[in-house]
PDB file of N, CA and C in Angstrom:
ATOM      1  N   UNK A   1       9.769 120.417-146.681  1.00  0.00           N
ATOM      2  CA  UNK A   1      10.984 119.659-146.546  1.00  0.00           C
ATOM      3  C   UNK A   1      10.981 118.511-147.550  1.00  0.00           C
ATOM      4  N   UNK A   2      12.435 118.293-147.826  1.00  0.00           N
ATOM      5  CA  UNK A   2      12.010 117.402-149.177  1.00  0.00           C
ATOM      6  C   UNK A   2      12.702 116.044-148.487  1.00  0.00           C
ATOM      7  N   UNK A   3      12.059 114.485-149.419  1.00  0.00           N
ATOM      8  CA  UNK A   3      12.704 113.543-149.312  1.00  0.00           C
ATOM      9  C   UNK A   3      13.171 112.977-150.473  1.00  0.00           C
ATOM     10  N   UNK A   4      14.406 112.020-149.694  1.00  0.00           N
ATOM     11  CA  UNK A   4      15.175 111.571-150.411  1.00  0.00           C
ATOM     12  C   UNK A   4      14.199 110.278-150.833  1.00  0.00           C
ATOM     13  N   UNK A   5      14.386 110.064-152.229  1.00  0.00           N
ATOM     14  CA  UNK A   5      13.881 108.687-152.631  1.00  0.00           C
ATOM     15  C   UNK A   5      14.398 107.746-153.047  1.00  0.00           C
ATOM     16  N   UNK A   6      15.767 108.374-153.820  1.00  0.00           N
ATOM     17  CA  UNK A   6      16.365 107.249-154.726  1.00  0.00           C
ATOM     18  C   UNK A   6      18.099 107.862-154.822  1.00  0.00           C
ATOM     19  N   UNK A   7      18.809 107.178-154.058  1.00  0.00           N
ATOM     20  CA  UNK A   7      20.384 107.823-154.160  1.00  0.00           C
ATOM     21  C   UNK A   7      21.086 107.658-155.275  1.00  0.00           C
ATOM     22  N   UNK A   8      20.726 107.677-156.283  1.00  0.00           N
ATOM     23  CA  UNK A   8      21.495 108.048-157.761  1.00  0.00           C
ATOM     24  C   UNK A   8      22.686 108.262-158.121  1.00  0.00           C
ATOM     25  N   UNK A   9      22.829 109.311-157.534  1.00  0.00           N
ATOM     26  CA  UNK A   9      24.513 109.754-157.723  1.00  0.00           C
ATOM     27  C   UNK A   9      24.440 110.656-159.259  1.00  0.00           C
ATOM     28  N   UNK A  10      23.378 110.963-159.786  1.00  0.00           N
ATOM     29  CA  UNK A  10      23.684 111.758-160.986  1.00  0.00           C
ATOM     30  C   UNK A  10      24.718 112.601-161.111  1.00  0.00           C
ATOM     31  N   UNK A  11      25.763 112.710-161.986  1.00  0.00           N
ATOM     32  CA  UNK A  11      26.810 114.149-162.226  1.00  0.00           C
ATOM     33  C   UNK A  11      25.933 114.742-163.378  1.00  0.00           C
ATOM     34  N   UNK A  12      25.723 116.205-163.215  1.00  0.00           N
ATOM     35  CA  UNK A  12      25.105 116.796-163.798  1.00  0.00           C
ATOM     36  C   UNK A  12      26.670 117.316-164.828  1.00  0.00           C
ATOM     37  N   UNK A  13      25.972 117.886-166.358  1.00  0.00           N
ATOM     38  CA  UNK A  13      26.521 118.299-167.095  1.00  0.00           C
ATOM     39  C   UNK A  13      25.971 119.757-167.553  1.00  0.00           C
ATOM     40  N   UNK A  14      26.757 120.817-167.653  1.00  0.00           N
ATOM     41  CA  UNK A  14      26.696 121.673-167.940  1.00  0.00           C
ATOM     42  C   UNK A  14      25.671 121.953-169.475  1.00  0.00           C
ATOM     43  N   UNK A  15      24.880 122.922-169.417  1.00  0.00           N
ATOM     44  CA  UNK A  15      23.729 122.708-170.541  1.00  0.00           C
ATOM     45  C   UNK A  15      22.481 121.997-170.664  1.00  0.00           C
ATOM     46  N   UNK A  16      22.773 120.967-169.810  1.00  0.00           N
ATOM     47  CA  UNK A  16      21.797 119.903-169.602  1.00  0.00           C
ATOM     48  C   UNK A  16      21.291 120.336-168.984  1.00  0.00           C
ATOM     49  N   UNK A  17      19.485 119.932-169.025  1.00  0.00           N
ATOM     50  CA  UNK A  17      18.370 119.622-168.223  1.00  0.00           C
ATOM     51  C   UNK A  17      17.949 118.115-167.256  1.00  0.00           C
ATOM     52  N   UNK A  18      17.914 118.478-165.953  1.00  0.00           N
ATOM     53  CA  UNK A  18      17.566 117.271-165.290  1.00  0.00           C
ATOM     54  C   UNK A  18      16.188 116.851-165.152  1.00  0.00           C
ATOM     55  N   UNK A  19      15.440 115.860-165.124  1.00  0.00           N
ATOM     56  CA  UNK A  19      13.968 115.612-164.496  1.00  0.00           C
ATOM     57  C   UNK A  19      13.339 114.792-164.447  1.00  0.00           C
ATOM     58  N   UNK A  20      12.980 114.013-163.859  1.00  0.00           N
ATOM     59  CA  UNK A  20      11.879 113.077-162.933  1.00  0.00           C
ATOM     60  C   UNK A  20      10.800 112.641-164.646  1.00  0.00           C
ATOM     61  N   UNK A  21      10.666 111.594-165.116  1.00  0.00           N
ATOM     62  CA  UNK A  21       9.754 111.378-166.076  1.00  0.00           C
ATOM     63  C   UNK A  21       8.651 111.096-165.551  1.00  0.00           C
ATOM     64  N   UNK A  22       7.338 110.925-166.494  1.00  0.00           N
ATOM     65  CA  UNK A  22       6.166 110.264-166.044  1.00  0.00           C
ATOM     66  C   UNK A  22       5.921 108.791-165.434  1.00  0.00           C
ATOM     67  N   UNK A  23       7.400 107.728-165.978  1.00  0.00           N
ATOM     68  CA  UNK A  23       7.362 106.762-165.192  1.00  0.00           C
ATOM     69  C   UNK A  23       8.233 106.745-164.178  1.00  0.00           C
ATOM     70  N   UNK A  24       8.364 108.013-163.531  1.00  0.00           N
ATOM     71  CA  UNK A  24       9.553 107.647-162.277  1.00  0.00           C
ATOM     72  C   UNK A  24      10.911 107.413-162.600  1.00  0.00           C
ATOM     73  N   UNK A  25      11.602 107.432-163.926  1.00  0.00           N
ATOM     74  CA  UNK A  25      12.807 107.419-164.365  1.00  0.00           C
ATOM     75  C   UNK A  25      13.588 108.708-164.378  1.00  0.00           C
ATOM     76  N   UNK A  26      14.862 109.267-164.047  1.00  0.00           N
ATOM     77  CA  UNK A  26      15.817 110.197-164.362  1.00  0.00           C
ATOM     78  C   UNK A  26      15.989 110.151-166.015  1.00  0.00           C
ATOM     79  N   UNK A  27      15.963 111.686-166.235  1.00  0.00           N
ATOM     80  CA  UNK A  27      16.065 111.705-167.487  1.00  0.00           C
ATOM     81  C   UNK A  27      16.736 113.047-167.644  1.00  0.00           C
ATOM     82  N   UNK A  28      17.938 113.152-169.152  1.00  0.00           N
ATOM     83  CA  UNK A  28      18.277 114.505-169.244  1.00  0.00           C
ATOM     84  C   UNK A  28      18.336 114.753-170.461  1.00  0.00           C
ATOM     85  N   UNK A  29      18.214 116.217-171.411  1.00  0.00           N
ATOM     86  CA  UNK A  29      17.937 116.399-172.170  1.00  0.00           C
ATOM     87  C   UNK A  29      18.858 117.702-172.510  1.00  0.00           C
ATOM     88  N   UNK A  30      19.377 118.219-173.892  1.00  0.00           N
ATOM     89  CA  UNK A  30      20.182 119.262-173.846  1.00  0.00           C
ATOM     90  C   UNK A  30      19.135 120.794-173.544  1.00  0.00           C
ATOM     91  N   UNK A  31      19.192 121.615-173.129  1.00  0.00           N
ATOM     92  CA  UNK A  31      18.484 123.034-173.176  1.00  0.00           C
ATOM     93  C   UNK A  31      18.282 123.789-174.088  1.00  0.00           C
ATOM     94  N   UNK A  32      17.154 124.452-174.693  1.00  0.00           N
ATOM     95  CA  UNK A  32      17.469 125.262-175.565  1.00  0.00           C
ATOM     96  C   UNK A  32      17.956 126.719-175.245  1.00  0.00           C
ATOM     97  N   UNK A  33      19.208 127.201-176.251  1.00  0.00           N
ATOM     98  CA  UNK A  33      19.366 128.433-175.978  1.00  0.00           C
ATOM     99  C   UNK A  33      18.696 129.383-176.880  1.00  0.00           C
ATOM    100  N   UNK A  34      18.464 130.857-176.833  1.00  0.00           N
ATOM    101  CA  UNK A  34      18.006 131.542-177.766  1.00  0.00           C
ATOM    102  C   UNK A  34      17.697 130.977-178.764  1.00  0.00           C
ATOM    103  N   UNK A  35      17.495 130.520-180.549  1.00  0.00           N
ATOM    104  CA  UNK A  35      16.929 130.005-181.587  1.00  0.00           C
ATOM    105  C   UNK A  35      17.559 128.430-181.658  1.00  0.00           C
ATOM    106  N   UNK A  36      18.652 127.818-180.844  1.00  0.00           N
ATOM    107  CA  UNK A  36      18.730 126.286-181.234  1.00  0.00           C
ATOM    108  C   UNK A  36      17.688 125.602-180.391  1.00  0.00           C
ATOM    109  N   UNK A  37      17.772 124.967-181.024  1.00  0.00           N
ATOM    110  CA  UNK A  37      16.124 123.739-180.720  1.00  0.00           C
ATOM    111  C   UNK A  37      17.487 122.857-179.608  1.00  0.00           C
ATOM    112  N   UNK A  38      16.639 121.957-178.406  1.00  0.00           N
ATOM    113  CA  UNK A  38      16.718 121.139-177.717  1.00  0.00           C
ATOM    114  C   UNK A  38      17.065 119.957-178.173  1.00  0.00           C
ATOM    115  N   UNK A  39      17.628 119.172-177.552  1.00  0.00           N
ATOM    116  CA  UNK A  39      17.336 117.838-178.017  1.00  0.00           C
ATOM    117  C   UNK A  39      16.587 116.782-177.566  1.00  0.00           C
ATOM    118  N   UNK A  40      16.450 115.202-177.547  1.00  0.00           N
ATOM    119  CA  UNK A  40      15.834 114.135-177.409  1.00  0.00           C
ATOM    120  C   UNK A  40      16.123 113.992-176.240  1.00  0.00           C
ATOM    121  N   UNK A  41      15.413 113.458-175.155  1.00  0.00           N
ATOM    122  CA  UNK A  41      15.410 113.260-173.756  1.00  0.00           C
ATOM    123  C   UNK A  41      16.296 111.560-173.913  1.00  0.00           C
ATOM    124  N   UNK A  42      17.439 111.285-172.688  1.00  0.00           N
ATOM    125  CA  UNK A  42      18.083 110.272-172.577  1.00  0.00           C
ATOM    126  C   UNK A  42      17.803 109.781-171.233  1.00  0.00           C
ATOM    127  N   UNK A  43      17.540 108.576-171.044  1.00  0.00           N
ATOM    128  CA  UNK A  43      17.121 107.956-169.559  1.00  0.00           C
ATOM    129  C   UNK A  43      18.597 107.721-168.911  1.00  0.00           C
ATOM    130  N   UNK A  44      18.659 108.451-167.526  1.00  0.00           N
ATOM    131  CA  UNK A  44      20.231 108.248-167.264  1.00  0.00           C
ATOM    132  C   UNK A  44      20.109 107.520-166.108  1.00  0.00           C
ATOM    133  N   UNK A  45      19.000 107.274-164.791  1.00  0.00           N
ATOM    134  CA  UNK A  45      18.608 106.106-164.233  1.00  0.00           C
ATOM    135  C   UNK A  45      17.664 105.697-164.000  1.00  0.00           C
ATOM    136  N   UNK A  46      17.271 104.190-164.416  1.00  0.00           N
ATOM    137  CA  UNK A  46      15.483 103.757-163.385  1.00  0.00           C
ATOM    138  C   UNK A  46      15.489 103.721-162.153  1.00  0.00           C
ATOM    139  N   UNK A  47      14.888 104.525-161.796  1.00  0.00           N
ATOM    140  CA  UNK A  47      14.608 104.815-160.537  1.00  0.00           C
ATOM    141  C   UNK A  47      12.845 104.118-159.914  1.00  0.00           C
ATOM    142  N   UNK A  48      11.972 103.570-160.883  1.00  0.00           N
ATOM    143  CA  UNK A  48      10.844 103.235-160.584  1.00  0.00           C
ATOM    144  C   UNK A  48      10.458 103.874-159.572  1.00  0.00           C
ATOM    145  N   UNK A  49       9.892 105.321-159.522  1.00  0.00           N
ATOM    146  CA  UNK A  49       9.249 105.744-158.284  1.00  0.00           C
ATOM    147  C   UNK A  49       7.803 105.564-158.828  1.00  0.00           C
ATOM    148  N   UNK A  50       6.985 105.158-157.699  1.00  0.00           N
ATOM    149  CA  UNK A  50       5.452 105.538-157.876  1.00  0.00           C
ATOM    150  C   UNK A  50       5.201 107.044-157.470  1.00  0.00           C
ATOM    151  N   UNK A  51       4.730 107.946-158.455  1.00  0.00           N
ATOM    152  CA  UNK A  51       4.390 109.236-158.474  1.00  0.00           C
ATOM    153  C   UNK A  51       2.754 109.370-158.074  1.00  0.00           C
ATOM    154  N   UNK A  52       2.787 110.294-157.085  1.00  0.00           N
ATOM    155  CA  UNK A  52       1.971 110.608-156.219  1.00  0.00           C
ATOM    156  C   UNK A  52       0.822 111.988-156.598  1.00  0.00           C
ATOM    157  N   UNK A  53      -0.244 111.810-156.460  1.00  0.00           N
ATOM    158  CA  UNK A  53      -0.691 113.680-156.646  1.00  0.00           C
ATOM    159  C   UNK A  53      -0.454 115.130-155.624  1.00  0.00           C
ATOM    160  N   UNK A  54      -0.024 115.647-156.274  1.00  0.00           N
ATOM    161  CA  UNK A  54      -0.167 116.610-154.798  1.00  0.00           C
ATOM    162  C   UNK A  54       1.699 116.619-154.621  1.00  0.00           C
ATOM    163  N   UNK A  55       2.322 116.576-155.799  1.00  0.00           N
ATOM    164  CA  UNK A  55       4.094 115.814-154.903  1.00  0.00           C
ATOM    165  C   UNK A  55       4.633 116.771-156.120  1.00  0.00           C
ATOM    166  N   UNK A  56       6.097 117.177-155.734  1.00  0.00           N
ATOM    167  CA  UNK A  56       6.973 117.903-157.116  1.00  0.00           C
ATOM    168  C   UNK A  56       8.233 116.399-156.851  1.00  0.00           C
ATOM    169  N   UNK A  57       8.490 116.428-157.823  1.00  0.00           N
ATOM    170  CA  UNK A  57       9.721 115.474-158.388  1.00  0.00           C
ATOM    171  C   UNK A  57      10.386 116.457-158.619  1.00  0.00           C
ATOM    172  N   UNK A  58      12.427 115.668-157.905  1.00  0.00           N
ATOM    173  CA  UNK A  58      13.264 117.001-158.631  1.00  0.00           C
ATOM    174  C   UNK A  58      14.384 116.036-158.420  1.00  0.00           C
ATOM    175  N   UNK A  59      15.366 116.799-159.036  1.00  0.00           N
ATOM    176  CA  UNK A  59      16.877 115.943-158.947  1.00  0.00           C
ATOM    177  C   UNK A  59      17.904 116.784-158.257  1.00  0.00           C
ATOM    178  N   UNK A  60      18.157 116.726-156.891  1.00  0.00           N
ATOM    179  CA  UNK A  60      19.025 117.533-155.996  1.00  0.00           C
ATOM    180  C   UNK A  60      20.293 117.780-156.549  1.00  0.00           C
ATOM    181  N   UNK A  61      20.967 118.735-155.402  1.00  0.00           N
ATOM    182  CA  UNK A  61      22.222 119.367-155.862  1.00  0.00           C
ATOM    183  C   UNK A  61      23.422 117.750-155.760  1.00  0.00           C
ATOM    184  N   UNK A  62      22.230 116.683-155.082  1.00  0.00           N
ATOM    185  CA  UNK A  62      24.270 116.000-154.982  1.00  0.00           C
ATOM    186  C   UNK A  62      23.442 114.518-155.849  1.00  0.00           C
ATOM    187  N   UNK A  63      22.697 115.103-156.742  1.00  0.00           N
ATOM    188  CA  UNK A  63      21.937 113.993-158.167  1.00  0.00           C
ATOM    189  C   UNK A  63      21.324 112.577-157.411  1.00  0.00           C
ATOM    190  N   UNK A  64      20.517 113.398-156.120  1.00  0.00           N
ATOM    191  CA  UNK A  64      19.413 112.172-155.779  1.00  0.00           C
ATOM    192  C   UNK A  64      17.993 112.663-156.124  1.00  0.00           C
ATOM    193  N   UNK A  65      17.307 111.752-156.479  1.00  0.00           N
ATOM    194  CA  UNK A  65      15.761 111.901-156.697  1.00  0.00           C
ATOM    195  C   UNK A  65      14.868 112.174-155.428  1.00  0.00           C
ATOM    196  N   UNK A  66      14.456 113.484-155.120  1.00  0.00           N
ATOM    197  CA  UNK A  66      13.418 113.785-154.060  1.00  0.00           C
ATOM    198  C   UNK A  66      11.993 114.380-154.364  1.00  0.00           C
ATOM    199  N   UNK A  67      11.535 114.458-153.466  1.00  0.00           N
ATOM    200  CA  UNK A  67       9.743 114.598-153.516  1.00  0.00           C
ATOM    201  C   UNK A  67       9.428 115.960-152.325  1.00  0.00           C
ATOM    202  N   UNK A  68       8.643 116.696-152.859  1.00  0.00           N
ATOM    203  CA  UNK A  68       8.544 117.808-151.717  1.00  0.00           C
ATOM    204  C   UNK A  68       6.715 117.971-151.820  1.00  0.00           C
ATOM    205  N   UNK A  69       6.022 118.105-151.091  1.00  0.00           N
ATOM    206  CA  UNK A  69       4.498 118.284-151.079  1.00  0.00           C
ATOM    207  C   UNK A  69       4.514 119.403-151.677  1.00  0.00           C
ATOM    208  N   UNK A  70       3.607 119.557-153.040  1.00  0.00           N
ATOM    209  CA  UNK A  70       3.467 120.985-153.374  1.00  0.00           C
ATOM    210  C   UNK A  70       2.813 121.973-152.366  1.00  0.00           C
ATOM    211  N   UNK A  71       3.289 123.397-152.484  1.00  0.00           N
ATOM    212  CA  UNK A  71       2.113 124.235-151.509  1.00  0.00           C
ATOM    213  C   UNK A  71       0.741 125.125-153.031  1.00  0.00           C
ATOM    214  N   UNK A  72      -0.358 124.810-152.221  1.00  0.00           N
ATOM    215  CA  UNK A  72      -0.766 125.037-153.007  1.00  0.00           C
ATOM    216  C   UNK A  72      -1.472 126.655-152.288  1.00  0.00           C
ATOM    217  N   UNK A  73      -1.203 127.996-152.832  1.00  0.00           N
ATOM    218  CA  UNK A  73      -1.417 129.251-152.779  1.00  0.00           C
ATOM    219  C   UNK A  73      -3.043 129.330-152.790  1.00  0.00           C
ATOM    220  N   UNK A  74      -3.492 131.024-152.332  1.00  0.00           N
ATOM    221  CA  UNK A  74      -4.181 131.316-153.314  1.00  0.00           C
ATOM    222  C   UNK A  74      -5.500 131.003-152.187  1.00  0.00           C
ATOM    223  N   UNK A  75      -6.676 131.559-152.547  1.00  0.00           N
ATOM    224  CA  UNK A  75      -7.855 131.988-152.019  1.00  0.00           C
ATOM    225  C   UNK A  75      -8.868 130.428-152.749  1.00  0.00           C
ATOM    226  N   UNK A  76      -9.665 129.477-152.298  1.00  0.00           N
ATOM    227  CA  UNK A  76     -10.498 128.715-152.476  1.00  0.00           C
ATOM    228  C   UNK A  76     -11.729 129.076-153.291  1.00  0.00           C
ATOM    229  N   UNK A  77     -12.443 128.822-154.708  1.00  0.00           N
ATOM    230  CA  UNK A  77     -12.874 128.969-155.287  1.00  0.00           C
ATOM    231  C   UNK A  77     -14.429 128.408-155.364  1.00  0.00           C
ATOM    232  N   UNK A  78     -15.397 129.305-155.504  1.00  0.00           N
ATOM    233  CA  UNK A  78     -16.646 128.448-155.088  1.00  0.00           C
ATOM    234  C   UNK A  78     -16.668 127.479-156.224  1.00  0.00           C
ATOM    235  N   UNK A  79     -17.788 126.619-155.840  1.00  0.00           N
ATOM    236  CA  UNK A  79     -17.911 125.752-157.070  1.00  0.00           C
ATOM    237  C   UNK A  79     -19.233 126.034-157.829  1.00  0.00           C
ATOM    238  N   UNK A  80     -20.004 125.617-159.085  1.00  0.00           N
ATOM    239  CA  UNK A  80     -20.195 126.084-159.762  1.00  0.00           C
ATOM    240  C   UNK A  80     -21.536 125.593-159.929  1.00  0.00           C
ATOM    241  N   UNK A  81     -22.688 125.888-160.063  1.00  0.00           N
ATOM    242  CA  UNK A  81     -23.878 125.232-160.405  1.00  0.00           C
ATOM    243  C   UNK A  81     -24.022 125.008-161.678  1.00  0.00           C
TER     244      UNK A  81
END
């Protein structure tokens, strides 16, 4: 279940990429299609979240910043001498 962190209000634009930066800021960037290159990432709000380990950052359908616990899959691995 995810939480809400930061009510934003982002309007998303068609083409664009949404996402959570390394300092907790909203950021969007154009997409690449087939051979055009992307463009430069634009900060669209500070949101100052402290980012957590173990957490996914995302930007919801109505452009608020939430946090969901990753699941982490998969069979436990011995460790290694």
């Amino acid at each position: 279940m995810a939480k809400v962190l930061c009510k934003c209000g982002i309007k998303r634009k068609k083409g664009y990429l949404y996402f959570v930066g390394k300092n907790g800021s909203a950021y969007e960037t154009k997409m690449a299609r087939g051979k055009k290159k992307g463009g430069g990432r634009k900060m669209i709000h500070n949101c100052r979240i402290k980012k957590q380990k173990g957490y996914l950052y995302f930007i919801d359908k109505k452009g608020n910043v939430c946090s969901a616990k990753m699941q982490r899959g998969g069979k436990k691995r011995r460790k290694r001498r």
